[in-house]
N, C-alpha and C. Protein backbone atom coordinates (compact mmCIF):
# COMPACT_ATOMS: atom_id res chain seq x y z
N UNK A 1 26.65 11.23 18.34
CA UNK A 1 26.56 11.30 16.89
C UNK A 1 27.92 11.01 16.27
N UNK A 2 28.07 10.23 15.09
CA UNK A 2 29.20 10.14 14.54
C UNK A 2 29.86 10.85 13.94
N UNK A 3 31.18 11.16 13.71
CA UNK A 3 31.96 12.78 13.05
C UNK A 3 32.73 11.88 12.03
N UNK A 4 32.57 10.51 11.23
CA UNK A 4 32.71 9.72 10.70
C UNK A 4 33.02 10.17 9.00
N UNK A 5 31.60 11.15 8.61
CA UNK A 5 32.30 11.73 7.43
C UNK A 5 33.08 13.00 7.91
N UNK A 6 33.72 13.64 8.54
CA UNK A 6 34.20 14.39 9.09
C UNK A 6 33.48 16.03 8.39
N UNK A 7 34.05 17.11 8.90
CA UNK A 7 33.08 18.44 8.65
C UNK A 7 33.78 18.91 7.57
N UNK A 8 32.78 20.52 7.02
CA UNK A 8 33.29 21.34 5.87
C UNK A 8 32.39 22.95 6.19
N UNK A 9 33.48 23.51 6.32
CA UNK A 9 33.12 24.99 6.21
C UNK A 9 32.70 25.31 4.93
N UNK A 10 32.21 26.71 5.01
CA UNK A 10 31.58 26.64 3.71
C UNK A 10 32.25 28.71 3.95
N UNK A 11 32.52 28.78 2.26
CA UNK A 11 33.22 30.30 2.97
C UNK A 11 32.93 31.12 2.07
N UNK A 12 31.75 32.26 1.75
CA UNK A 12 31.12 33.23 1.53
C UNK A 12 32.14 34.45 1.11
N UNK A 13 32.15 34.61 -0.16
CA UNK A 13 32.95 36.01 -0.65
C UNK A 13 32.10 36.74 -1.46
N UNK A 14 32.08 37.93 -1.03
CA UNK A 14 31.28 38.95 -1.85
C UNK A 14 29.50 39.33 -2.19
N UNK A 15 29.12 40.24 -2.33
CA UNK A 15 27.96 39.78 -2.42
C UNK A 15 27.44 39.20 -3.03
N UNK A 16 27.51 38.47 -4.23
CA UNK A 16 26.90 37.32 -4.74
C UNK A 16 27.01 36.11 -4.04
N UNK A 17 28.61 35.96 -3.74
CA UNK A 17 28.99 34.62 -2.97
C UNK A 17 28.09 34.61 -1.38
N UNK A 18 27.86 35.85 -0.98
CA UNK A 18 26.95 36.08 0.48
C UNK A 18 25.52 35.10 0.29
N UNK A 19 25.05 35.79 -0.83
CA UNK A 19 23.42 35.70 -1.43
C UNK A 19 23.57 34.28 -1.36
N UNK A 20 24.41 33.94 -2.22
CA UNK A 20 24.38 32.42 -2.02
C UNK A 20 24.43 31.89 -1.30
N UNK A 21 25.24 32.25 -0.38
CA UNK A 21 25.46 31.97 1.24
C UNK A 21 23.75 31.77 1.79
N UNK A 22 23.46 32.52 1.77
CA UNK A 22 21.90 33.19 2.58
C UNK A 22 20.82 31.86 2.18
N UNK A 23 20.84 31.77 0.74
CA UNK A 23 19.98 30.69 0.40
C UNK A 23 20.59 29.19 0.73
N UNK A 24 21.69 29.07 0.95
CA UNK A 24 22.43 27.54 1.07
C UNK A 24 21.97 27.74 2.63
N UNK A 25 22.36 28.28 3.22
CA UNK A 25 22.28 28.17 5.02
C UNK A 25 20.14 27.83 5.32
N UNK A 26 19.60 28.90 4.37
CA UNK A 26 18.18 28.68 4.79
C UNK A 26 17.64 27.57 4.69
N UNK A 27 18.65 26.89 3.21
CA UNK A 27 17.91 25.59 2.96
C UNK A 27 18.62 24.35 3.79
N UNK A 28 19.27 24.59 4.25
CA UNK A 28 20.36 23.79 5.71
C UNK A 28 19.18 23.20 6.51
N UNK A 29 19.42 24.61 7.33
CA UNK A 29 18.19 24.83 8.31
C UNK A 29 17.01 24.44 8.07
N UNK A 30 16.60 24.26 6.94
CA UNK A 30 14.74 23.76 6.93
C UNK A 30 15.02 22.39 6.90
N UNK A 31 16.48 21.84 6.27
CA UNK A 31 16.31 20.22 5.99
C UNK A 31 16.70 19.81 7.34
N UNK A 32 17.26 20.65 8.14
CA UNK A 32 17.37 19.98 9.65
C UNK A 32 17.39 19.86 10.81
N UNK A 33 15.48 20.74 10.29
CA UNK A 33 14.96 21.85 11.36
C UNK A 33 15.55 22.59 12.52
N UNK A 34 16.56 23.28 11.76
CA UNK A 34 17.13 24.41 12.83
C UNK A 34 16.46 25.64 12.09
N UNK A 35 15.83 26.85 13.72
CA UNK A 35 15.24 27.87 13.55
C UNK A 35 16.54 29.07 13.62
N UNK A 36 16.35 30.57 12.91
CA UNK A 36 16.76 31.54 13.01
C UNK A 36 18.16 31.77 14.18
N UNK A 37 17.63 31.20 15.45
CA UNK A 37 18.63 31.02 16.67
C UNK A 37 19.07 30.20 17.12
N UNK A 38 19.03 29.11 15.78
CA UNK A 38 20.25 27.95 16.17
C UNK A 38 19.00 26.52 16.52
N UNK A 39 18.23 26.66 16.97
CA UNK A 39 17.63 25.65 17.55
C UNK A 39 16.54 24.42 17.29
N UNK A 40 16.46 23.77 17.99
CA UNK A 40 15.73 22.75 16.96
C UNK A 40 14.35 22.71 17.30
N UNK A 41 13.90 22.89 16.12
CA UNK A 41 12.18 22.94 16.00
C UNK A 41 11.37 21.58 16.30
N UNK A 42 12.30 20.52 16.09
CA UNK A 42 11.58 19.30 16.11
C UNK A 42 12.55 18.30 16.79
N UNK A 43 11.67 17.19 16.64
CA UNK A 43 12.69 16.19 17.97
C UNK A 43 13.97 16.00 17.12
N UNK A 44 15.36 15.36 17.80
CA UNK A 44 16.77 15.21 16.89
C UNK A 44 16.23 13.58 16.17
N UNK A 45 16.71 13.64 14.93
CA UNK A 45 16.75 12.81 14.70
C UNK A 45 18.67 11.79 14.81
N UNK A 46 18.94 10.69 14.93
CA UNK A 46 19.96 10.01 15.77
C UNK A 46 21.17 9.92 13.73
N UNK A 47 19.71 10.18 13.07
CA UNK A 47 20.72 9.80 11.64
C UNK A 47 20.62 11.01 10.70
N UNK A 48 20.44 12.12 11.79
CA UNK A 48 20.64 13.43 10.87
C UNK A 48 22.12 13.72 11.14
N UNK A 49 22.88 13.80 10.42
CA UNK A 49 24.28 14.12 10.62
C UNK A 49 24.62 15.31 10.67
N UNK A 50 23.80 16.45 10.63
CA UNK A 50 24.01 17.86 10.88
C UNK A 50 25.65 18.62 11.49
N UNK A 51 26.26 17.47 11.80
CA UNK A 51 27.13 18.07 12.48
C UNK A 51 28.28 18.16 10.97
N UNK A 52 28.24 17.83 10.43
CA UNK A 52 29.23 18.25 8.70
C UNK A 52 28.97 19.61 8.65
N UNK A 53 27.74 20.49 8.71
CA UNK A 53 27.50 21.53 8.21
C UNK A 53 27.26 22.87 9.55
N UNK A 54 27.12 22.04 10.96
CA UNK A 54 26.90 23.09 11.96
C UNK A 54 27.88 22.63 13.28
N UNK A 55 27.95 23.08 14.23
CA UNK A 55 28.45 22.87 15.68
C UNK A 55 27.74 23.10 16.47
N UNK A 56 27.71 22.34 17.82
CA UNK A 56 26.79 22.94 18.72
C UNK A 56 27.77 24.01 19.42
N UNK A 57 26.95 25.01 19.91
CA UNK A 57 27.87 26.35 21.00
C UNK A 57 27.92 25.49 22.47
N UNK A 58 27.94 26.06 23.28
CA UNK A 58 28.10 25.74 25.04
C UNK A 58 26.59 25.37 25.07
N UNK A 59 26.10 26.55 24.94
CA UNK A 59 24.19 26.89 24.82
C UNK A 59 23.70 25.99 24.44
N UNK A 60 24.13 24.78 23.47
CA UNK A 60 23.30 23.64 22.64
C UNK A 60 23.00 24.65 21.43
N UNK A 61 22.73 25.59 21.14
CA UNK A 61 22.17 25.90 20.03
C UNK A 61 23.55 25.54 18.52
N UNK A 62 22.85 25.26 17.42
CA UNK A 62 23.35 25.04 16.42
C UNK A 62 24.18 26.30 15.66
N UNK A 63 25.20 26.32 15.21
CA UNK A 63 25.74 27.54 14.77
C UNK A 63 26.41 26.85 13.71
N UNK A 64 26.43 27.46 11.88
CA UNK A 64 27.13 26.92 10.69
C UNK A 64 28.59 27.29 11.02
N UNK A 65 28.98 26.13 10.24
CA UNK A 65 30.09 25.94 10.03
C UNK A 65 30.44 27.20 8.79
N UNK A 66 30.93 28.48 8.98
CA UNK A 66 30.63 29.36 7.98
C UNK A 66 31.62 30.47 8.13
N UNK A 67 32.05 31.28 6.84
CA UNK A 67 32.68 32.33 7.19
C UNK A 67 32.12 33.26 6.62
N UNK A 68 31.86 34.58 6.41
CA UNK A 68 31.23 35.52 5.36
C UNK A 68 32.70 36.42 5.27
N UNK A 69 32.70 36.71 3.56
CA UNK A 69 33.53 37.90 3.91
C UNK A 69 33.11 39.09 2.77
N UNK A 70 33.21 40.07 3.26
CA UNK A 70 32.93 40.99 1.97
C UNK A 70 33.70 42.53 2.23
N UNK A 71 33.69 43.22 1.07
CA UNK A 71 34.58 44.80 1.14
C UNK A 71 33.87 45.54 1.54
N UNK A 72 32.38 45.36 1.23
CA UNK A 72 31.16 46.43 1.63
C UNK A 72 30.18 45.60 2.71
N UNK A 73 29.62 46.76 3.51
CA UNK A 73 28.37 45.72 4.39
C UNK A 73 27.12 45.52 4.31
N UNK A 74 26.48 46.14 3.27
CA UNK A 74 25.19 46.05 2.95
C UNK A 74 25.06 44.36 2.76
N UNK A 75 25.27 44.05 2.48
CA UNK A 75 24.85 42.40 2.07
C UNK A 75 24.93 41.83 3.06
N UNK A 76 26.19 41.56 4.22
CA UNK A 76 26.17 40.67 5.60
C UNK A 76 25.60 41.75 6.36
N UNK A 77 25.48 43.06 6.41
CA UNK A 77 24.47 43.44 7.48
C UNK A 77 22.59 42.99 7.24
N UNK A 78 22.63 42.87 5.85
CA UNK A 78 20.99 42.64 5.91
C UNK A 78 20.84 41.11 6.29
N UNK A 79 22.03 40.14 5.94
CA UNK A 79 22.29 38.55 6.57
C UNK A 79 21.71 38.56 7.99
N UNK A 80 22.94 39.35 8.80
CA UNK A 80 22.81 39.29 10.19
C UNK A 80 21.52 39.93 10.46
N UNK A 81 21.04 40.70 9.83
CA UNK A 81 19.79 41.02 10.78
C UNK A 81 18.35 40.89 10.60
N UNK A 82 18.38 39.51 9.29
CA UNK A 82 17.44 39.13 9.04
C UNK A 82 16.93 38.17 10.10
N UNK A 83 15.44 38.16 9.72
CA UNK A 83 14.82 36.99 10.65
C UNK A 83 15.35 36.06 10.74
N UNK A 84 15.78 35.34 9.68
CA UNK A 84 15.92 34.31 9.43
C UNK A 84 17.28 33.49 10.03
N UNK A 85 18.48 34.72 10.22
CA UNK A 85 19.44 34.29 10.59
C UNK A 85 20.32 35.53 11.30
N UNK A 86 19.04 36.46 12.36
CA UNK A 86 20.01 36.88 13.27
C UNK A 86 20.33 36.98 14.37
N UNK A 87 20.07 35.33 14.99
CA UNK A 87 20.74 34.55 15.86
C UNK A 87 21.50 33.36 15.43
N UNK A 88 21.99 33.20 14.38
CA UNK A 88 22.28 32.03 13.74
C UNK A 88 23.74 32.07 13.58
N UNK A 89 24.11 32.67 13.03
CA UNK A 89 25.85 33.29 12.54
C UNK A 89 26.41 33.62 13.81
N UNK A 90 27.83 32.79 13.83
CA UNK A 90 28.94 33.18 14.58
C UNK A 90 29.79 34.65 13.94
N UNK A 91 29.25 35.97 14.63
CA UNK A 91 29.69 37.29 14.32
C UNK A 91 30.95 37.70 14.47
N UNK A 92 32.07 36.46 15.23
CA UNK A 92 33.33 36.51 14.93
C UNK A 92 34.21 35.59 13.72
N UNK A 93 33.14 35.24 13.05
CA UNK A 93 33.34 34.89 11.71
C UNK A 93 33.09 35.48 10.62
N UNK A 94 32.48 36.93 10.47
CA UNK A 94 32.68 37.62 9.79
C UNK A 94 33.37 38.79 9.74
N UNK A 95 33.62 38.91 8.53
CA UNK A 95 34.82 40.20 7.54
C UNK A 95 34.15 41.28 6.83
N UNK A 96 34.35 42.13 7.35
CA UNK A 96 33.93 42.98 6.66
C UNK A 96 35.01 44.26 6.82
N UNK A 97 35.38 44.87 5.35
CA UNK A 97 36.61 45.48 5.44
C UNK A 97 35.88 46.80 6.22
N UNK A 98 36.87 47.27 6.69
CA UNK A 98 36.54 48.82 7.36
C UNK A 98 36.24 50.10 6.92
N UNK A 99 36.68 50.22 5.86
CA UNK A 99 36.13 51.52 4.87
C UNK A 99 35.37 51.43 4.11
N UNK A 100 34.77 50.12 3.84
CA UNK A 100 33.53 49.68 3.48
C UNK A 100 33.12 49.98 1.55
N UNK A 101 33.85 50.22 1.15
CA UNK A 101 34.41 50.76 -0.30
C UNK A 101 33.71 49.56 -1.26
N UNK A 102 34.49 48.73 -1.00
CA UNK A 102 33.58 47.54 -2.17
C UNK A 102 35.51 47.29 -2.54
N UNK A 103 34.97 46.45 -3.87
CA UNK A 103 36.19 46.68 -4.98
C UNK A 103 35.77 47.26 -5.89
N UNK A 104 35.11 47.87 -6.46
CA UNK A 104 34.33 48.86 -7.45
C UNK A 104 34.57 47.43 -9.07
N UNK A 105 33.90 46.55 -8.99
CA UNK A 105 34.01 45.84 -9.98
C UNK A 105 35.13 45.84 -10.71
N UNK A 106 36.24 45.83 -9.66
CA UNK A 106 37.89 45.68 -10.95
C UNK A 106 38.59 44.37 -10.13
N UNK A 107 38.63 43.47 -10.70
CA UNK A 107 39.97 42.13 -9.47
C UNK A 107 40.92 42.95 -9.32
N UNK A 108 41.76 43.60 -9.83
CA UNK A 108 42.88 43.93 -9.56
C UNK A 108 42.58 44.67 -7.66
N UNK A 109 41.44 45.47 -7.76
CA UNK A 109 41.17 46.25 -6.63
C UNK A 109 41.04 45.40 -5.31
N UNK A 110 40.57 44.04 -5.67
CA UNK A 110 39.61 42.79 -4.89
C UNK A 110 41.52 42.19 -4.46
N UNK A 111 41.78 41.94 -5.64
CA UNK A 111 42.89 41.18 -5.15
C UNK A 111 43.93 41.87 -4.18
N UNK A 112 44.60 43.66 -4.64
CA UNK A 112 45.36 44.03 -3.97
C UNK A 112 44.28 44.45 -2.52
N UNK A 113 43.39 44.88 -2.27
CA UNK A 113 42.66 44.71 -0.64
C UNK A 113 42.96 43.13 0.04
N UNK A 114 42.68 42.14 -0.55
CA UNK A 114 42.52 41.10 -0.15
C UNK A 114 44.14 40.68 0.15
N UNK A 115 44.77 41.09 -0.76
CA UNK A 115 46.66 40.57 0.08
C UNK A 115 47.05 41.57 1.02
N UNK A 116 45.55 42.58 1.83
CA UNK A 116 46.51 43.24 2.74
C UNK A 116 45.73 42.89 3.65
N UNK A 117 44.51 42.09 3.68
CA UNK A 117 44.12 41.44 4.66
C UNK A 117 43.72 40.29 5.51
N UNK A 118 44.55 39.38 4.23
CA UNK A 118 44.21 38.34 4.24
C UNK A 118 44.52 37.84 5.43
N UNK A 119 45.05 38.40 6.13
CA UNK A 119 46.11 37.03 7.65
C UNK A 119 44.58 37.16 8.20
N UNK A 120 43.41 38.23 8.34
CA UNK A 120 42.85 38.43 9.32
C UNK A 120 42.09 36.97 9.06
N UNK A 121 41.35 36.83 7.46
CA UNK A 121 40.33 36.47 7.70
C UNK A 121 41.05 34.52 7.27
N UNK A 122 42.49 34.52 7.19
CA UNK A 122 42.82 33.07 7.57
C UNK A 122 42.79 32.83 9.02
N UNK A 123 43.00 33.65 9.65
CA UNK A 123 42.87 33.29 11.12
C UNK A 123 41.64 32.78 11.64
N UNK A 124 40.45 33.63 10.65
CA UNK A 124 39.06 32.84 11.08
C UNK A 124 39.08 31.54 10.70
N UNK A 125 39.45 31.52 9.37
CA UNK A 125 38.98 30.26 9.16
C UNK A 125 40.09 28.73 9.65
N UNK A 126 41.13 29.41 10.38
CA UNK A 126 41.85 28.53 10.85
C UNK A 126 41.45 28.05 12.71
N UNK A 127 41.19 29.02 12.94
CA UNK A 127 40.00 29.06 14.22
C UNK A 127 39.05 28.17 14.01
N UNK A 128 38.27 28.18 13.43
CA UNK A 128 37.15 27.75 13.05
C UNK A 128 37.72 26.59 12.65
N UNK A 129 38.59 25.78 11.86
CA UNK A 129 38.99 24.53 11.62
C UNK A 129 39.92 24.08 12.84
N UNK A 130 40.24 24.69 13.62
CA UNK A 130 40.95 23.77 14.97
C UNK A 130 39.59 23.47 16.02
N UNK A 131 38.50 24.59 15.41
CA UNK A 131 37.38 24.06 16.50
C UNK A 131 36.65 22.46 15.87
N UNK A 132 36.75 22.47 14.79
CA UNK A 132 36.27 21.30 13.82
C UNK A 132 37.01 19.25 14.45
N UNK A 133 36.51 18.58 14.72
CA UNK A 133 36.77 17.28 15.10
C UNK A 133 37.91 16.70 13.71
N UNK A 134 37.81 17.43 12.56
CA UNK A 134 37.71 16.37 11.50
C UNK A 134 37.32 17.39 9.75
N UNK A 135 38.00 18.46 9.85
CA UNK A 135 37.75 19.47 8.67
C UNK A 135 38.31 18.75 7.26
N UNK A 136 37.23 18.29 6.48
CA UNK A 136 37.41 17.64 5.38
C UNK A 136 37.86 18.68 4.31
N UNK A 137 37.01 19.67 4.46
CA UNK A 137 37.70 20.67 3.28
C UNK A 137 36.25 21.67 3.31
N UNK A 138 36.49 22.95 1.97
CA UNK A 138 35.66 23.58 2.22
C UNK A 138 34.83 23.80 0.71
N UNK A 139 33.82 24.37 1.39
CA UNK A 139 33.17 25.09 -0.18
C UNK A 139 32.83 26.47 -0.29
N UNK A 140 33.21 26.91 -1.03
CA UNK A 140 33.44 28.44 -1.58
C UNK A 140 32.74 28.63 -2.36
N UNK A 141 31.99 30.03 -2.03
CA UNK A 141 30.77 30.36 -3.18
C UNK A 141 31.15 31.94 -3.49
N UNK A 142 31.39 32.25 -4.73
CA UNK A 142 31.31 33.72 -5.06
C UNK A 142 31.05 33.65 -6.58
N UNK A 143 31.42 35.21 -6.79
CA UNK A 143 30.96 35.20 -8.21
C UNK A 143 33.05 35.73 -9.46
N UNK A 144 32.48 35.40 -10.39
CA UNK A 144 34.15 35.67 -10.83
C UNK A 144 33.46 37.52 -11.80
N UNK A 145 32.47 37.67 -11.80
CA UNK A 145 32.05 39.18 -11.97
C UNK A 145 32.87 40.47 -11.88
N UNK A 146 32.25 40.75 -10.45
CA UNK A 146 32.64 41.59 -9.71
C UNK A 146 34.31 41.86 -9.27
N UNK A 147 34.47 42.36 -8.21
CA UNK A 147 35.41 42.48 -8.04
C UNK A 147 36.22 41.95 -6.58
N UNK A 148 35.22 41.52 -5.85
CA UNK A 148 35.46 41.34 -4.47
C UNK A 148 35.65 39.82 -4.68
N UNK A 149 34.51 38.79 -5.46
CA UNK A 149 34.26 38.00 -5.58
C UNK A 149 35.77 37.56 -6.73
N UNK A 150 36.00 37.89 -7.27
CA UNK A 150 37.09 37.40 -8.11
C UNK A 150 38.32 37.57 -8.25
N UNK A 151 38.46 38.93 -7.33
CA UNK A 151 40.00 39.34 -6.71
C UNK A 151 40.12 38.98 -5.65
N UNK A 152 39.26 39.29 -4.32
CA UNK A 152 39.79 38.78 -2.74
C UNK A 152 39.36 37.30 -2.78
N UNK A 153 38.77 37.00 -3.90
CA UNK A 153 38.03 35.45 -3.68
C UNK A 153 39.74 34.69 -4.12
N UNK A 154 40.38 35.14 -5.06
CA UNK A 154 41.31 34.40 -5.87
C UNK A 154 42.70 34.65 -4.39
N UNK A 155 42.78 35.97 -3.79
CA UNK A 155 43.90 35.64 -2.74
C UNK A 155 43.19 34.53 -1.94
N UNK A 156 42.10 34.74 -1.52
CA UNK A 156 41.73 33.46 -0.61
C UNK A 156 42.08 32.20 -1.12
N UNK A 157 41.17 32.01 -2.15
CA UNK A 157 42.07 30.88 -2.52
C UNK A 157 43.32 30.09 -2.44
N UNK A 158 44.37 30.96 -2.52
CA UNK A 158 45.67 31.13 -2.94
C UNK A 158 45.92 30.50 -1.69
N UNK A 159 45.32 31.14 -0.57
CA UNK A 159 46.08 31.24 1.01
C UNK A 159 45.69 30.04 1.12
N UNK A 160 44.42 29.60 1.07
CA UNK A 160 43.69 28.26 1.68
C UNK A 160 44.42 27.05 1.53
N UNK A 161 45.07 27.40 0.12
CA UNK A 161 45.11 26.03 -0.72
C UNK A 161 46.92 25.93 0.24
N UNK A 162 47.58 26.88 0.49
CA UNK A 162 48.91 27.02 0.77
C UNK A 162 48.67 26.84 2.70
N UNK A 163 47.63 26.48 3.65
CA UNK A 163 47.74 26.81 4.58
C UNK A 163 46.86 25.10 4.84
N UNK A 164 46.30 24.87 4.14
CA UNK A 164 45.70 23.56 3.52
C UNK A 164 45.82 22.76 2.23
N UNK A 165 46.98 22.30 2.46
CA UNK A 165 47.50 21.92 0.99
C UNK A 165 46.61 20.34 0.69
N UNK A 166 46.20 19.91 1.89
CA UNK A 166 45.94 18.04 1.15
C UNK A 166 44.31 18.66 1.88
N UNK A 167 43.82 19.82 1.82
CA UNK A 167 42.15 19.28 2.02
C UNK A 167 41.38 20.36 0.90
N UNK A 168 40.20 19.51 0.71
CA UNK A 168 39.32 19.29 -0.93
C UNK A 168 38.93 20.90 -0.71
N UNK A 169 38.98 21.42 -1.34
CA UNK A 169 38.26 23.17 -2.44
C UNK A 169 37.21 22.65 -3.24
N UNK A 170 35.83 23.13 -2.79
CA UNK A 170 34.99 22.98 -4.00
C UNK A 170 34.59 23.63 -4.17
N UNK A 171 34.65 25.06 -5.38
CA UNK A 171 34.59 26.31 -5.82
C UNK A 171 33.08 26.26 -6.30
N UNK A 172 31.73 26.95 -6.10
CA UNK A 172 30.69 27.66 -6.14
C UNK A 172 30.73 28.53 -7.09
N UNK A 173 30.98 28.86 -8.25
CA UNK A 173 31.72 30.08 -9.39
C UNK A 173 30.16 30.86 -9.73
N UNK A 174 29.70 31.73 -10.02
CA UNK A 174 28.84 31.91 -10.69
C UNK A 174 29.82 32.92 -11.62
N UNK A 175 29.37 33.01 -13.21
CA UNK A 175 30.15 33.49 -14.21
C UNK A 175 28.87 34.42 -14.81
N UNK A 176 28.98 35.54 -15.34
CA UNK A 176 27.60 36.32 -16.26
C UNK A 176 27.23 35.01 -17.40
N UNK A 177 25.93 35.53 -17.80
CA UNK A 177 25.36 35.09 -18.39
C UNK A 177 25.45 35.23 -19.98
N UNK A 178 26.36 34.52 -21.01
CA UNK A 178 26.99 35.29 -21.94
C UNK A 178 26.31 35.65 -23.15
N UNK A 179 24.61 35.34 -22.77
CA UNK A 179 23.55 36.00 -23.82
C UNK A 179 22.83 37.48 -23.42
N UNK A 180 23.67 37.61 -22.24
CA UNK A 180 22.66 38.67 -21.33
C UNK A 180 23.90 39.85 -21.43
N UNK A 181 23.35 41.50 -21.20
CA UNK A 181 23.82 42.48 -21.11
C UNK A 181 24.08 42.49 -19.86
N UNK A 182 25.66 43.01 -19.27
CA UNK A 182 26.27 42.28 -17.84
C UNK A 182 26.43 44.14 -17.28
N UNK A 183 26.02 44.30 -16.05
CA UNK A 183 26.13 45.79 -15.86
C UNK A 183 26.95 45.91 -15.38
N UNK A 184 27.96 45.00 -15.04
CA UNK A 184 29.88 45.30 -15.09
C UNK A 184 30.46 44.68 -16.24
N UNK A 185 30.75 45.63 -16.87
CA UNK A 185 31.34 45.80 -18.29
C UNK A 185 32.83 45.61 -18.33
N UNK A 186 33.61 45.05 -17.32
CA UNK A 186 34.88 44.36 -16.93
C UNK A 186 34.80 43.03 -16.40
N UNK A 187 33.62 43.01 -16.53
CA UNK A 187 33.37 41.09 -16.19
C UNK A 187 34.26 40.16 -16.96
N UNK A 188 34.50 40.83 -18.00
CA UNK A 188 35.38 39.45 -18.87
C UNK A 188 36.63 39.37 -18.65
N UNK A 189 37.47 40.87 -17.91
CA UNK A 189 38.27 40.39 -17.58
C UNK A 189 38.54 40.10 -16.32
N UNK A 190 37.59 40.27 -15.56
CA UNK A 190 37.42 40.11 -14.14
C UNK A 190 37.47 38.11 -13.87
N UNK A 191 36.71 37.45 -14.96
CA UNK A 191 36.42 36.32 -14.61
C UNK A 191 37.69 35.47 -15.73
N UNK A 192 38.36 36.25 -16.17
CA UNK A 192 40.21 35.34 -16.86
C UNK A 192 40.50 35.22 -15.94
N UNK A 193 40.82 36.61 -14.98
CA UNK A 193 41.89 36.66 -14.04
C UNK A 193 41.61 35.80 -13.17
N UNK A 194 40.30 35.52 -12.81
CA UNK A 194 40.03 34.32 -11.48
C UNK A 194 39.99 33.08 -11.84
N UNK A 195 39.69 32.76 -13.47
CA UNK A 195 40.02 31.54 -13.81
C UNK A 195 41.43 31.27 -13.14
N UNK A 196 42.49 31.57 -13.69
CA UNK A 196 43.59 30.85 -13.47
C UNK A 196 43.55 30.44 -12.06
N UNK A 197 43.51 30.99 -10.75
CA UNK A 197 43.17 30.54 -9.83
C UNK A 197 42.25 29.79 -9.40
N UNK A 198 41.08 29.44 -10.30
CA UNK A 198 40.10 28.40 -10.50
C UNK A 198 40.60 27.26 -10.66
N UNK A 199 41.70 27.47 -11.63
CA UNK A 199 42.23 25.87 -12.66
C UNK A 199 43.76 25.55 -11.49
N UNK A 200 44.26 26.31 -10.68
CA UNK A 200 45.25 26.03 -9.99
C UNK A 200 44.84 25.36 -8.59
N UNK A 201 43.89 26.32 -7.85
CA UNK A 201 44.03 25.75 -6.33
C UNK A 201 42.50 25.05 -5.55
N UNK A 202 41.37 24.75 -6.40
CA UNK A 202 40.74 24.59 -5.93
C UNK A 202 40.31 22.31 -6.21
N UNK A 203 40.03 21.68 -5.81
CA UNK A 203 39.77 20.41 -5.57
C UNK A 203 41.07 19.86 -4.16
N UNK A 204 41.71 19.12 -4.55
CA UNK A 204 42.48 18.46 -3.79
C UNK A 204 44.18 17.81 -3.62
C-alpha cells in the first residue's frame, strides 16, 4: 500500500473532545470495515488507504492512529470498554490524570494540571509519530467550554506546535451555543483564554 499521502494522528482532549473522538473513530471503522478488534470484516480493498488514519500491530489487526487524554475517567473508561472499541485502542496511548479530579470547568485549572504533565503525554504522541512512516500533522478535537478541553487542550497545543514546528494543526473547537443556557457559566471566559492559543499555534 502506498504511505504517499503520508499519516495524521488525531488527539482527543477532554470529554467532549473524547465524544468526538468516539464518533470520528466509529465512523473510520464502518468506512473501512474495521470491527471493534481491529479487524477486517470484508476483503482489503488495494485503494483503501486506511493506513493515514490506522497502523497495522505485529497481529495484523488495525489500531488508530490516536491519543485520548483526559483529567477524569469516566469518558475513556466507557471508550475502552465499549463494544465498539474495546479491542481497538492502543491503551498505552492513553492519559488519564491520576486523581481523577477533572478541571472543575476553570482553564486556569486545565492549563496549570496540563504544564505539570505535559512531558508524559508528548512522549505519547512522539512515540506514536516515530512509529508513523510519514506524520503529516494532526487533528485535535476538544471543546474551548470546559476546562480540561481549553486549558490542558491550549498547553498541548503550545507543546505540539514547539516540538513540531513545520507539521499542519487542525483544531476540532466546539464553542457553546450562544442562544442556549450553557451549564458552565465560565464558558466565556474559558473559550478567550483558548482562543489566543487557537489564533497562535494551530495550522502550519
Amino acid at each position: 500500500m502506498s504511505h504517499a499521502r503520508g499519516q495524521l494522528m488525531s488527539i482527543h482532549v477532554g470529554q467532549c473532545g473524547n465524544q468526538i473522538g468516539q464518533s470520528f473513530w466509529k465512523t473510520l471503522c464502518d468506512e473501512h470495515a474495521i470491527d471493534g478488534r481491529g479487524r477486517m470484516t470484508c476483503e482489503e480493498s488495494l485503494l483503501d488507504d486506511k493506513d493515514v488514519f490506522f497502523y497495522q500491530a505485529d497481529d495484523d489487526h488495525y489500531v488508530p492512529r490516536a491519543v485520548l487524554v483526559d483529567l477524569e475517567p469516566r469518558v475513556i473508561n466507557g471508550i475502552m470498554a465499549s463494544e465498539n472499541f474495546s479491542r481497538l485502542f492502543n491503551p498505552d496511548n492513553v492519559y488519564m490524570s491520576t486523581h481523577g479530579g477533572g478541571a472543575g470547568n476553570n482553564w486556569a485549572s486545565g492549563y496549570g494540571q496540563g504544564g505539570e504533565v505535559y512531558e508524559q503525554i508528548l512522549d505519547i504522541i512522539e512515540r506514536e509519530s516515530e512509529n508513523s512512516d510519514q506524520m503529516n500533522g494532526f487533528l485535535f478535537t476538544h471543546s474551548v467550554s470546559g476546562g480540561t478541553g481549553s486549558g490542558m487542550g491550549s498547553v498541548i497545543l503550545e507543546k505540539i506546535r514547539d516540538r513540531f514546528p513545520k507539521k499542519i494543526i487542525l483544531t476540532f473547537s466546539v464553542f457553546a451555543n450562544h442562544g442556549d443556557t450553557s451549564d458552565v457559566i465560565v464558558h466565556p471566559y474559558n473559550s478567550v483564554l483558548a482562543m489566543e492559543r487557537l489564533i497562535d499555534y494551530p495550522g502550519n
